[in-house]
PDB file of N, CA and C in Angstrom:
ATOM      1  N   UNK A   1      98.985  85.154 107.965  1.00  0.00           N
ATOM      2  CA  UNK A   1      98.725  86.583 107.845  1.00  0.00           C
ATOM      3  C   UNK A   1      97.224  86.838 107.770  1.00  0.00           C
ATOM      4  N   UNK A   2      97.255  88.204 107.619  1.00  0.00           N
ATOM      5  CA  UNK A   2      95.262  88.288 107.653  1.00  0.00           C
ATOM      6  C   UNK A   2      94.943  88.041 106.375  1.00  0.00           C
ATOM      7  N   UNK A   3      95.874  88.706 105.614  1.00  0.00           N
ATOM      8  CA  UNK A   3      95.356  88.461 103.887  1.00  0.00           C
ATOM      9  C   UNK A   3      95.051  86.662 104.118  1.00  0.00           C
ATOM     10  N   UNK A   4      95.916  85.710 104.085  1.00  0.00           N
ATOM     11  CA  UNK A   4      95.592  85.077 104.189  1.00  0.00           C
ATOM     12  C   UNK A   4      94.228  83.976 105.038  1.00  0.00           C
ATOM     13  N   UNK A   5      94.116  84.530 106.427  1.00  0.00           N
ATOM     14  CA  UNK A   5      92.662  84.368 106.510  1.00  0.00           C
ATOM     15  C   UNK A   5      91.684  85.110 105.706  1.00  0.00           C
ATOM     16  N   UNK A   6      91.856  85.864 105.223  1.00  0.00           N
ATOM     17  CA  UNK A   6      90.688  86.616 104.322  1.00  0.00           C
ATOM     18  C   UNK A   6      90.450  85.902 102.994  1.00  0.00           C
ATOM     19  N   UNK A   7      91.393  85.048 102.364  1.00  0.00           N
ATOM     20  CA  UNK A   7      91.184  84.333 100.738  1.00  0.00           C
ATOM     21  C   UNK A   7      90.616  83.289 101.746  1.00  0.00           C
ATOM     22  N   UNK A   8      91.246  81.977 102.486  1.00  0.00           N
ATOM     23  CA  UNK A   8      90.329  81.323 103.043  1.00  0.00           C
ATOM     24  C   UNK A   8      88.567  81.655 103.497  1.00  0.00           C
ATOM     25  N   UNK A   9      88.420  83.024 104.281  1.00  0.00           N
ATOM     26  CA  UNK A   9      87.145  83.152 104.442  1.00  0.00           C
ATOM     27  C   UNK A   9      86.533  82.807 102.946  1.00  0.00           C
ATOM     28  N   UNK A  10      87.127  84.193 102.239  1.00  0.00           N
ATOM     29  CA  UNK A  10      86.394  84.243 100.791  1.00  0.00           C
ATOM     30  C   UNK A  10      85.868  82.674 100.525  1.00  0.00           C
ATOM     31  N   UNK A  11      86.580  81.149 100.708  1.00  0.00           N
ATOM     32  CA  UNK A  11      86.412  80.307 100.113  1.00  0.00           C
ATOM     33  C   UNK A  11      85.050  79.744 100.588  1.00  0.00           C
ATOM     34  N   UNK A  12      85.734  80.068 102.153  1.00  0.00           N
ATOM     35  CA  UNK A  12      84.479  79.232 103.430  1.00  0.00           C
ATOM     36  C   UNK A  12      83.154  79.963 103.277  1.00  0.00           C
ATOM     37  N   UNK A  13      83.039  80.973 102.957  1.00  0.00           N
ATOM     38  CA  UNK A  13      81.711  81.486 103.050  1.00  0.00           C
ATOM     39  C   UNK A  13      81.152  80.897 101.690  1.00  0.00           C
ATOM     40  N   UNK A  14      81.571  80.338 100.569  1.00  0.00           N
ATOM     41  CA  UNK A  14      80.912  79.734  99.667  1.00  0.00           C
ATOM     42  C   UNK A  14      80.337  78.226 100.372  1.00  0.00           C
ATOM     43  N   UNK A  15      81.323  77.597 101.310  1.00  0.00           N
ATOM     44  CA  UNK A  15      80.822  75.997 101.280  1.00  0.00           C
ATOM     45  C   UNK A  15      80.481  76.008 103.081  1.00  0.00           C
ATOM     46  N   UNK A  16      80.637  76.874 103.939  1.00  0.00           N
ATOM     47  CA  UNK A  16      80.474  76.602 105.801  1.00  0.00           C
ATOM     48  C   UNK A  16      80.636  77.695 105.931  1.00  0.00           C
ATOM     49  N   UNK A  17      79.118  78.138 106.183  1.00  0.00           N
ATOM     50  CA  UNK A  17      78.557  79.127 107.059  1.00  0.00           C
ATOM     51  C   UNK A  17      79.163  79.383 108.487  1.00  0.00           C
ATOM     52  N   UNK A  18      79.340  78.354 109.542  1.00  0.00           N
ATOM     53  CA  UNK A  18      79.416  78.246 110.531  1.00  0.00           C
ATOM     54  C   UNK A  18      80.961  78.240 110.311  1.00  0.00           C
ATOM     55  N   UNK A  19      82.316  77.821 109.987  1.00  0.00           N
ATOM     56  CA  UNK A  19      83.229  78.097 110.175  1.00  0.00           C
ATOM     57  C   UNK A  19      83.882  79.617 109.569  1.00  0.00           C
ATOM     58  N   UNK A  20      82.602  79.900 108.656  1.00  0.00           N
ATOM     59  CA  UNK A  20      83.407  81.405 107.895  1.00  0.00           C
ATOM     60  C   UNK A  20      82.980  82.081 109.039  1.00  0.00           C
ATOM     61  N   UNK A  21      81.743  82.291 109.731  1.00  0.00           N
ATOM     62  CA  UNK A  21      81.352  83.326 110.607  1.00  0.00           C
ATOM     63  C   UNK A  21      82.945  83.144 111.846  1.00  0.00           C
ATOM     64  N   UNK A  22      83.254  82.052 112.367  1.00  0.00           N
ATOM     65  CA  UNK A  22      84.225  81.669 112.876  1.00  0.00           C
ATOM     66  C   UNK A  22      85.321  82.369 112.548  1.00  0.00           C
ATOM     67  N   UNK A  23      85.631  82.363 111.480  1.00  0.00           N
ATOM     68  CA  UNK A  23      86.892  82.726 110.729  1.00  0.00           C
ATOM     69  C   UNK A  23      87.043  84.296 110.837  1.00  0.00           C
ATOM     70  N   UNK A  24      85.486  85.095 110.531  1.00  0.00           N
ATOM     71  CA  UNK A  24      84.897  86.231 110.157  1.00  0.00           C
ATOM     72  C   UNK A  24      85.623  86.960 111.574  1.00  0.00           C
ATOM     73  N   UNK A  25      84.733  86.063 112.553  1.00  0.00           N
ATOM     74  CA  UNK A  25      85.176  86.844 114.088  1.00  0.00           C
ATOM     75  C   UNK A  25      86.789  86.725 114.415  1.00  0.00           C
ATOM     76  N   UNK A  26      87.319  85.963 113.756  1.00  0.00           N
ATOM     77  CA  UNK A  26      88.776  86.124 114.350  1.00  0.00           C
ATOM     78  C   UNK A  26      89.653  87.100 113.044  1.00  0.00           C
ATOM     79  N   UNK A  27      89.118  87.484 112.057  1.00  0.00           N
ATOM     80  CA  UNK A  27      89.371  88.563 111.280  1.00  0.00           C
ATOM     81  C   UNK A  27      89.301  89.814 111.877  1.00  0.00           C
ATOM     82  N   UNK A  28      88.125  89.872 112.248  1.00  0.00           N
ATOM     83  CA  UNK A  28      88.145  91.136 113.426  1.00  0.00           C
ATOM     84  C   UNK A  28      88.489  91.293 114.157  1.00  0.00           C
ATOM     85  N   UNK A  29      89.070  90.715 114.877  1.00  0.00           N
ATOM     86  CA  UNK A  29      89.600  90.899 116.160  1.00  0.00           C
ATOM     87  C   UNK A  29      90.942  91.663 115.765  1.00  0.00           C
ATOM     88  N   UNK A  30      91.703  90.331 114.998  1.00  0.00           N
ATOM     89  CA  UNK A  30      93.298  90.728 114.407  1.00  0.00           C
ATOM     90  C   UNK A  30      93.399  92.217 113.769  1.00  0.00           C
ATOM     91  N   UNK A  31      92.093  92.202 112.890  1.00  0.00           N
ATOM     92  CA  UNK A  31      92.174  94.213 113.198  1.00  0.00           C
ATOM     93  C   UNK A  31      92.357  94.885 113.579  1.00  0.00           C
ATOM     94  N   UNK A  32      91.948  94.630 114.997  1.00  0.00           N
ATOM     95  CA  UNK A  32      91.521  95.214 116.175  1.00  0.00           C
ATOM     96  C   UNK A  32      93.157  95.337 116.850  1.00  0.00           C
ATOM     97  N   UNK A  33      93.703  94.270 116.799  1.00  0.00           N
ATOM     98  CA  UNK A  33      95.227  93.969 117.649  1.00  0.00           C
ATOM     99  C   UNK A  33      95.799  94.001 116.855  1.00  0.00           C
ATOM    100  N   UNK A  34      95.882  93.675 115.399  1.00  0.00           N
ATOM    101  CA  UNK A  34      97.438  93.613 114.677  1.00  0.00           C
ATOM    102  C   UNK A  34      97.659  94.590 113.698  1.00  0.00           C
ATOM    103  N   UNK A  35      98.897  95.207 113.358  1.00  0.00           N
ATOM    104  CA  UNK A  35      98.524  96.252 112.313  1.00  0.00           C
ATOM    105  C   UNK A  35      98.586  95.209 110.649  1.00  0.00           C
ATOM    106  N   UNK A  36      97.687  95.881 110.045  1.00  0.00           N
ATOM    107  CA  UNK A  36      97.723  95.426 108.620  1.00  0.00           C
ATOM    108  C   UNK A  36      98.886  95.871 107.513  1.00  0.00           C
ATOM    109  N   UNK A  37      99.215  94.829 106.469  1.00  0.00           N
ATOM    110  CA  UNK A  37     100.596  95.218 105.598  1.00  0.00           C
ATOM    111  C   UNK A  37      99.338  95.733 104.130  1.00  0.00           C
ATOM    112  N   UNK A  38     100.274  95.952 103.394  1.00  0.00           N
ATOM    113  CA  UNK A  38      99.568  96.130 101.906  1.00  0.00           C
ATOM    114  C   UNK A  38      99.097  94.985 101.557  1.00  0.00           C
ATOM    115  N   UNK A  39      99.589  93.909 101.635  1.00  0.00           N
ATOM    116  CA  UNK A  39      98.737  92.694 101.012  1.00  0.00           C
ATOM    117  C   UNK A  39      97.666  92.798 102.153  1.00  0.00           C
ATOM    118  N   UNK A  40      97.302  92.600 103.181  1.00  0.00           N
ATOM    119  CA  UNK A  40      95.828  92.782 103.804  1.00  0.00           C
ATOM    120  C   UNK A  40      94.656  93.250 103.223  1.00  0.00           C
ATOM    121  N   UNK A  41      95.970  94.909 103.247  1.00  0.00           N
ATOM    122  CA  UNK A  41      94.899  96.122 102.786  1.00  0.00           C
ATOM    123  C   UNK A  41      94.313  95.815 101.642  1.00  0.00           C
ATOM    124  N   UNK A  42      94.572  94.965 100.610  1.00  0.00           N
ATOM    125  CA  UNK A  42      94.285  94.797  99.463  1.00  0.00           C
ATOM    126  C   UNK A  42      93.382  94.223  99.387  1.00  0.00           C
ATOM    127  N   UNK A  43      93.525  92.463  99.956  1.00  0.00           N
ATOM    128  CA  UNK A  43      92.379  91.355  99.931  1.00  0.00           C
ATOM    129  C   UNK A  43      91.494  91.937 100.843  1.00  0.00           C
ATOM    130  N   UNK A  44      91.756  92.200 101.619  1.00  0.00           N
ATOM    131  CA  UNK A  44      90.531  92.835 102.391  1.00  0.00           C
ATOM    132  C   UNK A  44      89.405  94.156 101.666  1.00  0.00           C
ATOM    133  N   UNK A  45      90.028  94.793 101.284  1.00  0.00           N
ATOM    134  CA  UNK A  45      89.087  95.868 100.012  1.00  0.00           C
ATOM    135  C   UNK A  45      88.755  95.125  99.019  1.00  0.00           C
ATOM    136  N   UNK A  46      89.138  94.083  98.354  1.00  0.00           N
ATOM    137  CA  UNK A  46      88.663  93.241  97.354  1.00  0.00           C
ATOM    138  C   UNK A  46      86.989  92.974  97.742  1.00  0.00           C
ATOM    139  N   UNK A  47      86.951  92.641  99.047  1.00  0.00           N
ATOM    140  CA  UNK A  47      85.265  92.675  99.519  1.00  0.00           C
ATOM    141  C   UNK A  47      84.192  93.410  98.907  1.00  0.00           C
ATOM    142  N   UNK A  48      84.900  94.737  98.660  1.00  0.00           N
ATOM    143  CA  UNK A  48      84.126  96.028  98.651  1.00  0.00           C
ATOM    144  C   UNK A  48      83.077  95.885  99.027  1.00  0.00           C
ATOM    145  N   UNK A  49      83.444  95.703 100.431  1.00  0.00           N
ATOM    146  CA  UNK A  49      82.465  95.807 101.778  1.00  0.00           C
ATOM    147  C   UNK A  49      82.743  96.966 102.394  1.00  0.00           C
ATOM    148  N   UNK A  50      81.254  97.919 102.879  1.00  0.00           N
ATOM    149  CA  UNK A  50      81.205  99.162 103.845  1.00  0.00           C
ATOM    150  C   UNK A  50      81.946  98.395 104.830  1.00  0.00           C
ATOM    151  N   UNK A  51      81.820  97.343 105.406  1.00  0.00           N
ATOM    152  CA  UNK A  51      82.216  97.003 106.859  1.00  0.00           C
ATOM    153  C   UNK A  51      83.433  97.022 106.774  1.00  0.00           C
ATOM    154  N   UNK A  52      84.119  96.169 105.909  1.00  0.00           N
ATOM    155  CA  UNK A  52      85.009  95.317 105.365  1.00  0.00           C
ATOM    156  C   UNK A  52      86.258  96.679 105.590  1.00  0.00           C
ATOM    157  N   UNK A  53      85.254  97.621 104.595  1.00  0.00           N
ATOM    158  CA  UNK A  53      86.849  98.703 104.434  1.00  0.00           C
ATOM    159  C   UNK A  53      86.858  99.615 105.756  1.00  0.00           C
ATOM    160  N   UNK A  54      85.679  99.551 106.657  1.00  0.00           N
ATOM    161  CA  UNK A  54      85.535 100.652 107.964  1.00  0.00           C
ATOM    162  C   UNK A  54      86.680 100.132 108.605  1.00  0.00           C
ATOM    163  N   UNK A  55      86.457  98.490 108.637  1.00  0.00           N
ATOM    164  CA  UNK A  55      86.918  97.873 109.722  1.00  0.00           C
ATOM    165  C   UNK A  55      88.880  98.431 109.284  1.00  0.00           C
ATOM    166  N   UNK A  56      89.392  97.990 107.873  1.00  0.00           N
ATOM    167  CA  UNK A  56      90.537  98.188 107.553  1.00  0.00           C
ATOM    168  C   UNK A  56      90.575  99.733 107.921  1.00  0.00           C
ATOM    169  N   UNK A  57      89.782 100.680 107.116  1.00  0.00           N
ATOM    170  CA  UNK A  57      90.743 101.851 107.680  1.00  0.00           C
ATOM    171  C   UNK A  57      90.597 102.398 109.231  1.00  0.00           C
ATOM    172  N   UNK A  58      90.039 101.485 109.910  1.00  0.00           N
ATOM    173  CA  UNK A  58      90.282 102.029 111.624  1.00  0.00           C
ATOM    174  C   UNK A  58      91.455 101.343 111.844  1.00  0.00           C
ATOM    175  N   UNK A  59      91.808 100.179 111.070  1.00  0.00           N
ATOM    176  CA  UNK A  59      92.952  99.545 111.458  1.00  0.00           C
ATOM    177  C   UNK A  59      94.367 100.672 111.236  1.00  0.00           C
ATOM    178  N   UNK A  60      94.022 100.863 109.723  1.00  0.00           N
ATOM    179  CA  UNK A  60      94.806 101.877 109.134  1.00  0.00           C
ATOM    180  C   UNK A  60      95.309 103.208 110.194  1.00  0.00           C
ATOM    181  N   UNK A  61      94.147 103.896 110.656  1.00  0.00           N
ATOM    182  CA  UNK A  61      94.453 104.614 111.806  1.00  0.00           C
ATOM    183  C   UNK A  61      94.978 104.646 112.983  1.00  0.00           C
ATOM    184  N   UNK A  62      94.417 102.872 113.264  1.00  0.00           N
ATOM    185  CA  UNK A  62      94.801 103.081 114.964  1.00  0.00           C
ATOM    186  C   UNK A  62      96.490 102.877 114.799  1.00  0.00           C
ATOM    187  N   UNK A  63      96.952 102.041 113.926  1.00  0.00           N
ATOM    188  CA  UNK A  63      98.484 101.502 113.950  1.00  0.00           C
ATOM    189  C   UNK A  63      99.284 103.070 113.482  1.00  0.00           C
ATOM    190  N   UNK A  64      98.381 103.943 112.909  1.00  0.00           N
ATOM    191  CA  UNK A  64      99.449 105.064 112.110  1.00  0.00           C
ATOM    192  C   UNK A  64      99.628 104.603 110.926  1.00  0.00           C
ATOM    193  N   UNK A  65      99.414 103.630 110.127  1.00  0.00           N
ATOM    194  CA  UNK A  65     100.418 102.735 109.407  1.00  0.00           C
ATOM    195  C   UNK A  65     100.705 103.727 108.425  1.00  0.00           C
ATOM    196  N   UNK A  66      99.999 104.591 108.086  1.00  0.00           N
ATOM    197  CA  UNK A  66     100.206 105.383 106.425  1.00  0.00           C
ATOM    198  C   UNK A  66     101.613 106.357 106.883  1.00  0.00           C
ATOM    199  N   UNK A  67     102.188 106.094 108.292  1.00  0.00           N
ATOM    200  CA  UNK A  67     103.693 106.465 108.552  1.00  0.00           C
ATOM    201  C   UNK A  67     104.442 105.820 108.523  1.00  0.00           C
ATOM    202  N   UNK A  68     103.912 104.587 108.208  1.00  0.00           N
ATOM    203  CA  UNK A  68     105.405 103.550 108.199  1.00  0.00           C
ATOM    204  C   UNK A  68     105.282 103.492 106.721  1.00  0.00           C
ATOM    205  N   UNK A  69     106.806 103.423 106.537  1.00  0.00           N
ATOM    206  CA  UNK A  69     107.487 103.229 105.470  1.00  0.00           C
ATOM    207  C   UNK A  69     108.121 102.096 105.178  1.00  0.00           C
ATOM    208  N   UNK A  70     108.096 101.270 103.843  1.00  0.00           N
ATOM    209  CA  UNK A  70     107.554 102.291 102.756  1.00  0.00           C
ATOM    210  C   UNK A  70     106.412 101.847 102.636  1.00  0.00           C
ATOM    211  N   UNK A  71     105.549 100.843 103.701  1.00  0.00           N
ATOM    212  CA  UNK A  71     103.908 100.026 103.361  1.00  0.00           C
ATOM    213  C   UNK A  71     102.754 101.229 103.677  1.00  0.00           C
ATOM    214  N   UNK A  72     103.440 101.894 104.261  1.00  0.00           N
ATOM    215  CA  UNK A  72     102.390 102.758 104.456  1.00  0.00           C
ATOM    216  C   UNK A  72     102.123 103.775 102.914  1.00  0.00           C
ATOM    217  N   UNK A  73     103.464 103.893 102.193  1.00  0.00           N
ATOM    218  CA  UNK A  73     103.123 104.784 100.725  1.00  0.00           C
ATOM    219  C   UNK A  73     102.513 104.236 100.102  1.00  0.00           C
ATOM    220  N   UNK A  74     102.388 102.697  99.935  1.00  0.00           N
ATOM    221  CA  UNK A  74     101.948 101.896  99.202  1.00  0.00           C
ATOM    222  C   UNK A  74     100.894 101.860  99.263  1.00  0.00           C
ATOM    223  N   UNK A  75     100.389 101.676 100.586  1.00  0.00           N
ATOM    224  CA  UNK A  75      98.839 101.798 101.347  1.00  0.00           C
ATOM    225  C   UNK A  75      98.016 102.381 100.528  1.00  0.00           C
ATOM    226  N   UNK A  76      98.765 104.057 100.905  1.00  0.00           N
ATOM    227  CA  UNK A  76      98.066 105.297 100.230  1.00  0.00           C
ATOM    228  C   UNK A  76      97.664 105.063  99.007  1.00  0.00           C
ATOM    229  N   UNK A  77      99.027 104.710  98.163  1.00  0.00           N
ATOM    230  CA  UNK A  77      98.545 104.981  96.562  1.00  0.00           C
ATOM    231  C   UNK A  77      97.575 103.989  96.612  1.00  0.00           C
ATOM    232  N   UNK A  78      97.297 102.709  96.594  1.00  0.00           N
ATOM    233  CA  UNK A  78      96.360 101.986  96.677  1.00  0.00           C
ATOM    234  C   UNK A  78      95.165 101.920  97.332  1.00  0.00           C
ATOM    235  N   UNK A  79      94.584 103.179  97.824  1.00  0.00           N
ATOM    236  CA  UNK A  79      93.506 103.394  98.239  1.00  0.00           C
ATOM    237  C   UNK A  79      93.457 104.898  96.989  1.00  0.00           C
ATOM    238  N   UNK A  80      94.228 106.028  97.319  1.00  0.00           N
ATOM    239  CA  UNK A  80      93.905 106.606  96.237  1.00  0.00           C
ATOM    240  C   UNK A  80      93.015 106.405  95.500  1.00  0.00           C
ATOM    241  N   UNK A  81      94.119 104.677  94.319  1.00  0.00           N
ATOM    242  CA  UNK A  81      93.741 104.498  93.438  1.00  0.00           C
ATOM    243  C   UNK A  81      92.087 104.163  93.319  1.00  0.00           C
ATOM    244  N   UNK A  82      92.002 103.068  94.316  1.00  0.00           N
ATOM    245  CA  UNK A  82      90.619 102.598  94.419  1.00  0.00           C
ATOM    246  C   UNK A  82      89.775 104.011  94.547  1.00  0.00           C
ATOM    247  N   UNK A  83      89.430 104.350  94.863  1.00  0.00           N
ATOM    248  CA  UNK A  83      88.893 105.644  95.259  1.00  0.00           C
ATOM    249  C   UNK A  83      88.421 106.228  93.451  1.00  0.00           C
ATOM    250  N   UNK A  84      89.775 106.187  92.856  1.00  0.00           N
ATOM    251  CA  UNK A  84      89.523 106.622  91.415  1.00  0.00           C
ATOM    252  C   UNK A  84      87.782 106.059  90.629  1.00  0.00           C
ATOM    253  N   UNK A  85      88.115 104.774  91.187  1.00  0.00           N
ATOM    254  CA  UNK A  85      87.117 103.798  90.778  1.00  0.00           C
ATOM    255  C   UNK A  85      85.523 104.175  90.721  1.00  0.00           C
ATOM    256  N   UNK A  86      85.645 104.849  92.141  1.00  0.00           N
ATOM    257  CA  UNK A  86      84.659 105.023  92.683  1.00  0.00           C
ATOM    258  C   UNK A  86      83.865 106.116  92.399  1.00  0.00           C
ATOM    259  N   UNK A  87      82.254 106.206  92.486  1.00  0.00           N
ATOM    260  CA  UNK A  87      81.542 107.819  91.909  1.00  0.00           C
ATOM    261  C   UNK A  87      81.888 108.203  92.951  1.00  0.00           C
ATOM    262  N   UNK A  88      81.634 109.752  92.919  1.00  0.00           N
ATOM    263  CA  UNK A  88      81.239 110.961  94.103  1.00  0.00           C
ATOM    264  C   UNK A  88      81.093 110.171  95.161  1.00  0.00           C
ATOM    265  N   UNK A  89      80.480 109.784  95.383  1.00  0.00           N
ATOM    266  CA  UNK A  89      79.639 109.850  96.308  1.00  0.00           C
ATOM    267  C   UNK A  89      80.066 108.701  97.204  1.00  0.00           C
ATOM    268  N   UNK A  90      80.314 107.537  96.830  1.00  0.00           N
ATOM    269  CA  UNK A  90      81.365 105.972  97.343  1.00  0.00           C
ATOM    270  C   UNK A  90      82.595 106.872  97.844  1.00  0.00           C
ATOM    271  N   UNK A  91      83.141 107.399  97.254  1.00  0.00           N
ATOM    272  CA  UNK A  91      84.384 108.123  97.624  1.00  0.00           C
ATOM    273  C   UNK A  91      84.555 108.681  98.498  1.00  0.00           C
ATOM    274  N   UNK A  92      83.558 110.055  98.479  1.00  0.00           N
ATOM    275  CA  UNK A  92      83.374 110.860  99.655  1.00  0.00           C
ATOM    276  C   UNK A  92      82.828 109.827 101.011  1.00  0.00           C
ATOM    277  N   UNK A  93      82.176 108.390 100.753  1.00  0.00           N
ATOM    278  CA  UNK A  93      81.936 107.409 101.940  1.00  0.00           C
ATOM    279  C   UNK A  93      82.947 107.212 102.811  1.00  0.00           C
ATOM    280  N   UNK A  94      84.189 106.658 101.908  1.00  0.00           N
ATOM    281  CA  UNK A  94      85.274 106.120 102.418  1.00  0.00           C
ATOM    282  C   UNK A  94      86.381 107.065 102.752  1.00  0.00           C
ATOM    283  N   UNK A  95      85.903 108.487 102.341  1.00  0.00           N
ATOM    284  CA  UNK A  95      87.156 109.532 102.949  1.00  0.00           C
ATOM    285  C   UNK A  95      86.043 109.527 104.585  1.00  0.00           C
ATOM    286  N   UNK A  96      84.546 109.665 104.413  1.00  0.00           N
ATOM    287  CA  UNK A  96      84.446 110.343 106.011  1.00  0.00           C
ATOM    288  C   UNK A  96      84.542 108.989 106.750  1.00  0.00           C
ATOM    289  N   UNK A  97      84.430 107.451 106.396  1.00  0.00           N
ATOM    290  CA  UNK A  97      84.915 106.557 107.118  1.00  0.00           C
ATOM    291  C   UNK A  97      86.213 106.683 107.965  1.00  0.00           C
ATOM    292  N   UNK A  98      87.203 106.938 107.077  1.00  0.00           N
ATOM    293  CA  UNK A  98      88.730 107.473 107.468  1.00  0.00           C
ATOM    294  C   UNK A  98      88.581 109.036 108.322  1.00  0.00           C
ATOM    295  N   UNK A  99      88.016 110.068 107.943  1.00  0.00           N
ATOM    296  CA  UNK A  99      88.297 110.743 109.069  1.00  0.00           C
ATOM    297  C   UNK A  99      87.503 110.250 110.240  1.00  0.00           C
ATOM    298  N   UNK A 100      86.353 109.133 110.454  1.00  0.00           N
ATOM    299  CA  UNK A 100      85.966 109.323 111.517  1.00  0.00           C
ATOM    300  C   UNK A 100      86.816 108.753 112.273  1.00  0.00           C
ATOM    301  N   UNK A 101      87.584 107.835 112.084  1.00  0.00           N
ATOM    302  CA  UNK A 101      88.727 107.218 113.085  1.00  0.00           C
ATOM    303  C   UNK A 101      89.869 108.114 113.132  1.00  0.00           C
TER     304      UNK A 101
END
């Protein structure tokens, strides 16, 4: 799964540069082509990376997913929530990230 390449990256980018960037590019891609579940969405925001979460919520968009049921409710509340976390201003980042896709 992607979650699962994503805890591996997490590991590789501590000990091989050259296989995480590896790893990194085939993370993106699967974005790009596969739709993401809630466990993705999760490890992947764990980054709390600008890129990290652009890249997830274009994923989020292009698949529709926040219509599939029931991963897509789940989705939601779990961005919501994160969002809670966040000041003004992080927040309002990651809502105009999401409308721009």
């Amino acid at each position: 799964t992607i979650s699962d390449d994503v805890e591996t990256y997490r590991i590789l980018t501590r000990i091989d540069t050259t296989e995480a960037k590896a790893l990194c590019e085939n993370i993106k891609y699967r974005l790009q082509n596969e739709p993401v579940n809630e466990i993705d969405v999760q490890s992947i925001w764990a980054f709390e990376s600008p890129d990290w979460i652009d890249a997830v919520l274009h994923n989020i968009v292009k698949f529709d997913i926040l219509n599939m049921q029931p991963a897509g409710g789940y989705i939601a509340l779990f961005i919501e929530t994160e969002l809670f976390r966040y000041h003004d201003r992080g927040a309002a980042r990651v809502v105009d990230m999401y409308e721009r896709h």
